[in-house]
Each structure stands twice: as structure tokens, then as C-alpha cells.
PDB file of N, CA and C in Angstrom:
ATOM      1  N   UNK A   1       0.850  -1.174   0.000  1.00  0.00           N
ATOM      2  CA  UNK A   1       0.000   0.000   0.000  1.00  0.00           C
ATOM      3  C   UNK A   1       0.893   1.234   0.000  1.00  0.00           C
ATOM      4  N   UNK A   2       0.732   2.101  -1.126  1.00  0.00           N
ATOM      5  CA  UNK A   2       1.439   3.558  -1.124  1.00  0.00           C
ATOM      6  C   UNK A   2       0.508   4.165  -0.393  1.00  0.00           C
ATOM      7  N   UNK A   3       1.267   5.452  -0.005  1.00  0.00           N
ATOM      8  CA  UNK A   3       0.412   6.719   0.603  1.00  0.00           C
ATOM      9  C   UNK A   3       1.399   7.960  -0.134  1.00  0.00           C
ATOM     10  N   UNK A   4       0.017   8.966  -0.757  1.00  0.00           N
ATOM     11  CA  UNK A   4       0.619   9.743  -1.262  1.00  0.00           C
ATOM     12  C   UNK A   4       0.893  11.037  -0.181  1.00  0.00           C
ATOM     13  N   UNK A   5       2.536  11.390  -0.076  1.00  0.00           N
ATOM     14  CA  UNK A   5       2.803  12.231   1.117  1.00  0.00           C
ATOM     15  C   UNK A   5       1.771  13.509   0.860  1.00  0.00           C
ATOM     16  N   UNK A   6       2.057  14.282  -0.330  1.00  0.00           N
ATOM     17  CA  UNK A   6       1.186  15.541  -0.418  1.00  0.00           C
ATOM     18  C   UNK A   6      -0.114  15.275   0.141  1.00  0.00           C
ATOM     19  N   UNK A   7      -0.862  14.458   0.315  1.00  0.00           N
ATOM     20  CA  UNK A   7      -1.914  14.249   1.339  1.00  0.00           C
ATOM     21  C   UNK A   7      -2.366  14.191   2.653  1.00  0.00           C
ATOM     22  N   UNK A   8      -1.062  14.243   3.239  1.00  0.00           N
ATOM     23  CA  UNK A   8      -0.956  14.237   4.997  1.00  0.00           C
ATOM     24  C   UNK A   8       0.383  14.690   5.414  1.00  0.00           C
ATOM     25  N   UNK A   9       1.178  15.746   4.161  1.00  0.00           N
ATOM     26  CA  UNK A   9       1.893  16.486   4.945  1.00  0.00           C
ATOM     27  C   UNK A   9       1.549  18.241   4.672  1.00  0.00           C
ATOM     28  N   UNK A  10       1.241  19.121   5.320  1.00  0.00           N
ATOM     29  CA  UNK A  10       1.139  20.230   4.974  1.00  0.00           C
ATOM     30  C   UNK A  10       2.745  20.911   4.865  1.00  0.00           C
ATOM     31  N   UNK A  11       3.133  21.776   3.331  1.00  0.00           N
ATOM     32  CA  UNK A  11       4.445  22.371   3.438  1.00  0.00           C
ATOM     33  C   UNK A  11       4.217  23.917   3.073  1.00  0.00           C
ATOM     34  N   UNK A  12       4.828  24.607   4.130  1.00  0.00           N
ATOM     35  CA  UNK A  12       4.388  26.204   3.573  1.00  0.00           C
ATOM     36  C   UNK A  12       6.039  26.557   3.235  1.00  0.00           C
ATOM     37  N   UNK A  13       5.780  27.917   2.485  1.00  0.00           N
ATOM     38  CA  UNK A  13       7.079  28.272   1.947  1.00  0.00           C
ATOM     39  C   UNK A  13       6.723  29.531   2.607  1.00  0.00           C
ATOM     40  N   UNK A  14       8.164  30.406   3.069  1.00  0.00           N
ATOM     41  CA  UNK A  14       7.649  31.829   3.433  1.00  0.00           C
ATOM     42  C   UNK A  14       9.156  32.474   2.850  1.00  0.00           C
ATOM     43  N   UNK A  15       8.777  33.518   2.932  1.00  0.00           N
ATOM     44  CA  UNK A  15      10.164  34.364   2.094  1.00  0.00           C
ATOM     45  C   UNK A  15      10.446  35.394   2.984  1.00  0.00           C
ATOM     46  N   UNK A  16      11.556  35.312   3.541  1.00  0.00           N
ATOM     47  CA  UNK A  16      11.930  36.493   4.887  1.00  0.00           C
ATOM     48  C   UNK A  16      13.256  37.286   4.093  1.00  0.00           C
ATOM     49  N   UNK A  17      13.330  38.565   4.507  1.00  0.00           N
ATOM     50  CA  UNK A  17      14.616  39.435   4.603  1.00  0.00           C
ATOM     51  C   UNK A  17      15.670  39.484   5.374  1.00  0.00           C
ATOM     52  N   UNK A  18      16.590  39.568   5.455  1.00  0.00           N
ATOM     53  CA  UNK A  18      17.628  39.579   6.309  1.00  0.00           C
ATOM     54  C   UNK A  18      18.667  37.892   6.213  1.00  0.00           C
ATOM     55  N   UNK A  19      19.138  38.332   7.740  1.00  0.00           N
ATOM     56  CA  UNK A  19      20.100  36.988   7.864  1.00  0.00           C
ATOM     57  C   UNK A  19      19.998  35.631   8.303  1.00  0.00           C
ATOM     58  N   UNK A  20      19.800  34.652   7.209  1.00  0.00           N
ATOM     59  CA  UNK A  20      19.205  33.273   7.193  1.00  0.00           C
ATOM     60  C   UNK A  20      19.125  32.640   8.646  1.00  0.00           C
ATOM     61  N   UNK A  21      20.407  32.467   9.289  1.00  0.00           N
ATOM     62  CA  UNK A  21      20.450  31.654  10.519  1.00  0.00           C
ATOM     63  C   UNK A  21      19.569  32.004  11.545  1.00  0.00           C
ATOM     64  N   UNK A  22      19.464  33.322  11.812  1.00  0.00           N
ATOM     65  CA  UNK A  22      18.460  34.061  13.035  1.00  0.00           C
ATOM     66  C   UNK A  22      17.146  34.234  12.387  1.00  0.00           C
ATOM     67  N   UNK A  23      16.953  34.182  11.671  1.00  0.00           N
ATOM     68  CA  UNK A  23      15.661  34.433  10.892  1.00  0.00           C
ATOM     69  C   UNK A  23      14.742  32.785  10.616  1.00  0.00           C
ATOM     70  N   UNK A  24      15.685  31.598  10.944  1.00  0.00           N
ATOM     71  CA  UNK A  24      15.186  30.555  10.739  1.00  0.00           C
ATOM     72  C   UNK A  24      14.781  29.989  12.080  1.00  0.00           C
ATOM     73  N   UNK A  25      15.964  30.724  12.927  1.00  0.00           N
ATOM     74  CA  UNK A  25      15.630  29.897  14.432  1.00  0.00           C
ATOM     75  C   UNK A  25      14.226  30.293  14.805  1.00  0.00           C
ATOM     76  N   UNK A  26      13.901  31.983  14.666  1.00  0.00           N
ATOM     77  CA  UNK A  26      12.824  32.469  14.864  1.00  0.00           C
ATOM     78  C   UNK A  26      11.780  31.983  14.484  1.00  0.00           C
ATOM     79  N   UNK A  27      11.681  31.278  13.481  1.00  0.00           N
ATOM     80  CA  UNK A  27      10.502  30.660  13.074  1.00  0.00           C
ATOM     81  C   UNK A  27      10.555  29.410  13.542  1.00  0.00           C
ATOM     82  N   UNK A  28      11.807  28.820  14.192  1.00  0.00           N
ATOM     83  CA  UNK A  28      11.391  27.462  14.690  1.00  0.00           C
ATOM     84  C   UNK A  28      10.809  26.920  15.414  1.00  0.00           C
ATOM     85  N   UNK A  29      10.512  28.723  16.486  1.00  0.00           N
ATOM     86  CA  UNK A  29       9.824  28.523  17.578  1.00  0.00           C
ATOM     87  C   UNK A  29       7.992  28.489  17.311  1.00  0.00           C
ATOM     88  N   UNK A  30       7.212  28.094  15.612  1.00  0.00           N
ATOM     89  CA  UNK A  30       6.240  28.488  15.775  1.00  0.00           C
ATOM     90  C   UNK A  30       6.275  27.177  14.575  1.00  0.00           C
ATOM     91  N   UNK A  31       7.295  27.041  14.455  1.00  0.00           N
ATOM     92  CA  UNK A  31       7.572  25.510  12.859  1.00  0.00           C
ATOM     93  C   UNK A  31       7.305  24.362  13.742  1.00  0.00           C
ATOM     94  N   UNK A  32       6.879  23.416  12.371  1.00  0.00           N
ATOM     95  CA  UNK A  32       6.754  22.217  12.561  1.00  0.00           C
ATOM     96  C   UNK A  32       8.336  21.613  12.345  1.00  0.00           C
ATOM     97  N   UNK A  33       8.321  20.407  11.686  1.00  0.00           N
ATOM     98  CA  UNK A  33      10.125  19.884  11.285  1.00  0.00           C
ATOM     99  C   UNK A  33      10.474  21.174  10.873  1.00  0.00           C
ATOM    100  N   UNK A  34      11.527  21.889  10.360  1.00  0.00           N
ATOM    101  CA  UNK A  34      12.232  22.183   9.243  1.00  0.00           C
ATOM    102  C   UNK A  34      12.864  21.699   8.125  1.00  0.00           C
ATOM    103  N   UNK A  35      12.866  22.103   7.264  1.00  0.00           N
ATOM    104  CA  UNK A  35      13.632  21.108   5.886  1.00  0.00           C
ATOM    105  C   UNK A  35      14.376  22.106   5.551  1.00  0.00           C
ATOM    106  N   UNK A  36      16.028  21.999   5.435  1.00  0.00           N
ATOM    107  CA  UNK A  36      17.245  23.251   4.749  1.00  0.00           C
ATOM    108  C   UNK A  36      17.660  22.419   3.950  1.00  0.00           C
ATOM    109  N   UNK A  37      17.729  23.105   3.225  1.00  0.00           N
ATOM    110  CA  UNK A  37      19.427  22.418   2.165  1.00  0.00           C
ATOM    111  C   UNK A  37      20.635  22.489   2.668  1.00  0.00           C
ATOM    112  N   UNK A  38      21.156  22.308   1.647  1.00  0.00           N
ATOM    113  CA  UNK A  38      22.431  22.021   1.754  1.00  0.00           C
ATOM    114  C   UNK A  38      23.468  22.210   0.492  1.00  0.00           C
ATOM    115  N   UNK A  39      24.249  23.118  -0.419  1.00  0.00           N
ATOM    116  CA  UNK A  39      24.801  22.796  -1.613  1.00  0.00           C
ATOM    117  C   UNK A  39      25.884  22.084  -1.524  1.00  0.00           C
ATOM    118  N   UNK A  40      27.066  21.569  -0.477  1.00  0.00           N
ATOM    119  CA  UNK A  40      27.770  21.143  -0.692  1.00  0.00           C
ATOM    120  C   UNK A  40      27.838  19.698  -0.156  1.00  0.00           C
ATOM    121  N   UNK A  41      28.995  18.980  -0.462  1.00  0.00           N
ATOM    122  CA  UNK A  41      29.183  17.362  -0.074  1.00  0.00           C
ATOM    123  C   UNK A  41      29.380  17.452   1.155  1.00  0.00           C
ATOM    124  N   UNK A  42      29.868  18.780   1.371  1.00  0.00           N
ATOM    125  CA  UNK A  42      30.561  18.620   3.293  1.00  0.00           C
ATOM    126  C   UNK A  42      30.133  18.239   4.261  1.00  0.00           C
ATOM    127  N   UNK A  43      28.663  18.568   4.192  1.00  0.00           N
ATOM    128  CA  UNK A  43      28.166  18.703   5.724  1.00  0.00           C
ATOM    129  C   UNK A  43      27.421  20.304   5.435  1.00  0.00           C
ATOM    130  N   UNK A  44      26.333  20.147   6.627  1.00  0.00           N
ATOM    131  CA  UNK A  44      25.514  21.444   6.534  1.00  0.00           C
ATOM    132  C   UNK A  44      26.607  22.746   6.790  1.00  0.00           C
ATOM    133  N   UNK A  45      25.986  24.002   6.206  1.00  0.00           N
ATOM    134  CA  UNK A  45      26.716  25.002   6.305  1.00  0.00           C
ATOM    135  C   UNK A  45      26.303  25.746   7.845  1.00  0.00           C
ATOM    136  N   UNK A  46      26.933  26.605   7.798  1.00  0.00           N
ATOM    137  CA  UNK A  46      26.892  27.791   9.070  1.00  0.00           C
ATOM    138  C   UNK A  46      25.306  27.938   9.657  1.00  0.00           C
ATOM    139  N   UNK A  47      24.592  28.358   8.903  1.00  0.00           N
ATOM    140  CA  UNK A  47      23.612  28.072   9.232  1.00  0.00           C
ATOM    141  C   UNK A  47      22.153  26.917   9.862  1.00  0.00           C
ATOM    142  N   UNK A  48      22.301  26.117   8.679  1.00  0.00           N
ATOM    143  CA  UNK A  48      22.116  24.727   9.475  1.00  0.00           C
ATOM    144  C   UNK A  48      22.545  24.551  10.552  1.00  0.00           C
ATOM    145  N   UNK A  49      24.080  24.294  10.590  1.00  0.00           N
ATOM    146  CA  UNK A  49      24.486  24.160  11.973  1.00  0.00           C
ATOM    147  C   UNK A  49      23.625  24.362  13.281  1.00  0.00           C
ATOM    148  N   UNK A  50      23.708  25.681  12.836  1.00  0.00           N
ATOM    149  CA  UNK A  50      22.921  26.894  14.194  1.00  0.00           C
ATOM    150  C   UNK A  50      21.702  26.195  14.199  1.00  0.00           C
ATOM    151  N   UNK A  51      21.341  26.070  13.256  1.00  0.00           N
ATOM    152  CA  UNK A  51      19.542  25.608  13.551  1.00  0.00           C
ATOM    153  C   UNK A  51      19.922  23.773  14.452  1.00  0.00           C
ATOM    154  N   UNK A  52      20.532  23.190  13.882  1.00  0.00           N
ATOM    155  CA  UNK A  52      20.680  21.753  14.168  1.00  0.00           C
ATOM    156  C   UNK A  52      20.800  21.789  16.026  1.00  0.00           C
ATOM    157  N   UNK A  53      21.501  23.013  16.206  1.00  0.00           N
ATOM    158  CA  UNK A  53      21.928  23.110  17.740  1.00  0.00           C
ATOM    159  C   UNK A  53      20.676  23.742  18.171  1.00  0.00           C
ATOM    160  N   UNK A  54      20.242  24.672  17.940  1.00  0.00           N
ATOM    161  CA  UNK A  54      19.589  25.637  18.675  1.00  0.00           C
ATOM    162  C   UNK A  54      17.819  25.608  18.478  1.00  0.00           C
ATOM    163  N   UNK A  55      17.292  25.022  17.268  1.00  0.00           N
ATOM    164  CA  UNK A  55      15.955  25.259  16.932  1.00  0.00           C
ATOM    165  C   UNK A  55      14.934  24.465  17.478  1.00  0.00           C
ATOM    166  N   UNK A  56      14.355  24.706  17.920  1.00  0.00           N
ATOM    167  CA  UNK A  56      13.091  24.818  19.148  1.00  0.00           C
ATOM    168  C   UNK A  56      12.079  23.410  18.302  1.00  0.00           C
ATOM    169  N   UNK A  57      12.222  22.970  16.979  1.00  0.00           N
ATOM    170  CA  UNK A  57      11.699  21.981  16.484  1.00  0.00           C
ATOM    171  C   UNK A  57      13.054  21.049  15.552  1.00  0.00           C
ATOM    172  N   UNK A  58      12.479  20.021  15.202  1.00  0.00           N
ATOM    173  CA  UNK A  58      13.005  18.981  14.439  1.00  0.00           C
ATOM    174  C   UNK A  58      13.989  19.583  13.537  1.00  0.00           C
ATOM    175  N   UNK A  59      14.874  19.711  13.005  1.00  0.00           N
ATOM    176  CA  UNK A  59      15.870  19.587  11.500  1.00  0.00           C
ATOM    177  C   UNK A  59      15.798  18.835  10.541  1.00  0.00           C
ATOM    178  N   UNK A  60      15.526  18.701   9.726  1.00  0.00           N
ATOM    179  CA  UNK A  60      16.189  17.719   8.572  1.00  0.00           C
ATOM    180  C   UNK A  60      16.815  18.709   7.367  1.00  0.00           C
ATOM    181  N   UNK A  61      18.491  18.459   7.782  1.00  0.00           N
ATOM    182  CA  UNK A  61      19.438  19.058   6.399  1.00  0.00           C
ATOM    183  C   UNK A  61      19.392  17.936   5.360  1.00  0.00           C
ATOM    184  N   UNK A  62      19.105  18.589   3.840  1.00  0.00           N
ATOM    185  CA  UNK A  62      19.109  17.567   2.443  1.00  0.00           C
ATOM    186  C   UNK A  62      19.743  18.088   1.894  1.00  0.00           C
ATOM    187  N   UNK A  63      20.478  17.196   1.224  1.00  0.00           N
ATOM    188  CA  UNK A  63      21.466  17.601  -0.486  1.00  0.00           C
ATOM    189  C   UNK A  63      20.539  18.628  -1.064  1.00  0.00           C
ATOM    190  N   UNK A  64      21.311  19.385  -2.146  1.00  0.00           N
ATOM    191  CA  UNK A  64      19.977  20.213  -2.965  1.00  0.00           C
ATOM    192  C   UNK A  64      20.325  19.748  -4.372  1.00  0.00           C
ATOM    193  N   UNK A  65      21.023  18.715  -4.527  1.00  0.00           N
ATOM    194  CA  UNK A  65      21.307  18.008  -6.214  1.00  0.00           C
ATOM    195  C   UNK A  65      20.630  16.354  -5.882  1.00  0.00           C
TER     196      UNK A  65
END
């Protein structure tokens, strides 16, 4: 039995100004998971990071290729 996700996951997109890391934590305190990217092979960047340590809900960092 499949289940199609777009059916029982709600995803909002929002578009903020300023500086990514503080601007994401802030919303973590009112977010469900989070989902960030990621462009490189390394490991999450500066930001992620911060969220991975500090954000008030779930993380999940993904490849973006």
C-alpha cells in the first residue's frame, strides 16, 4: 500500500529578509520539522548548523542536487 505524502503532509514556503540563521531559528519557535538544504558534499553550512543546535523543532538538512 502507497500513501501519497502531499496528502498528509502540509508544506508552507515563506520568504523572509535579512540573515538566514536568526531568521530561521525564529521561526522554529512556531515551525513544525524544518527542511534546509544544503549545496555542498561537506556537511551542513553555518547556518544549518545553528539551527541543528539551537531550533526549538526537528531539522532535517538535504542535499539540494
Amino acid at each position: 500500500m502507497s500513501t501519497d505524502m502531499r496528502t498528509i503532509t502540509r508544506v508552507r514556503e515563506h520568504r523572509v529578509d535579512g540573515e538566514i540563521g536568526p531568521r530561521l531559528l525564529e521561526a522554529s519557535a512556531r515551525a513544525g520539522p524544518l527542511v534546509v538544504g544544503r549545496r555542498t558534499g561537506r556537511g551542513p553550512g553555518r547556518a544549518a548548523r545553528s539551527l541543528i543546535r539551537h531550533a526549538a523543532c526537528p531539522v532535517a538538512v538535504v542535499p539540494l542536487d
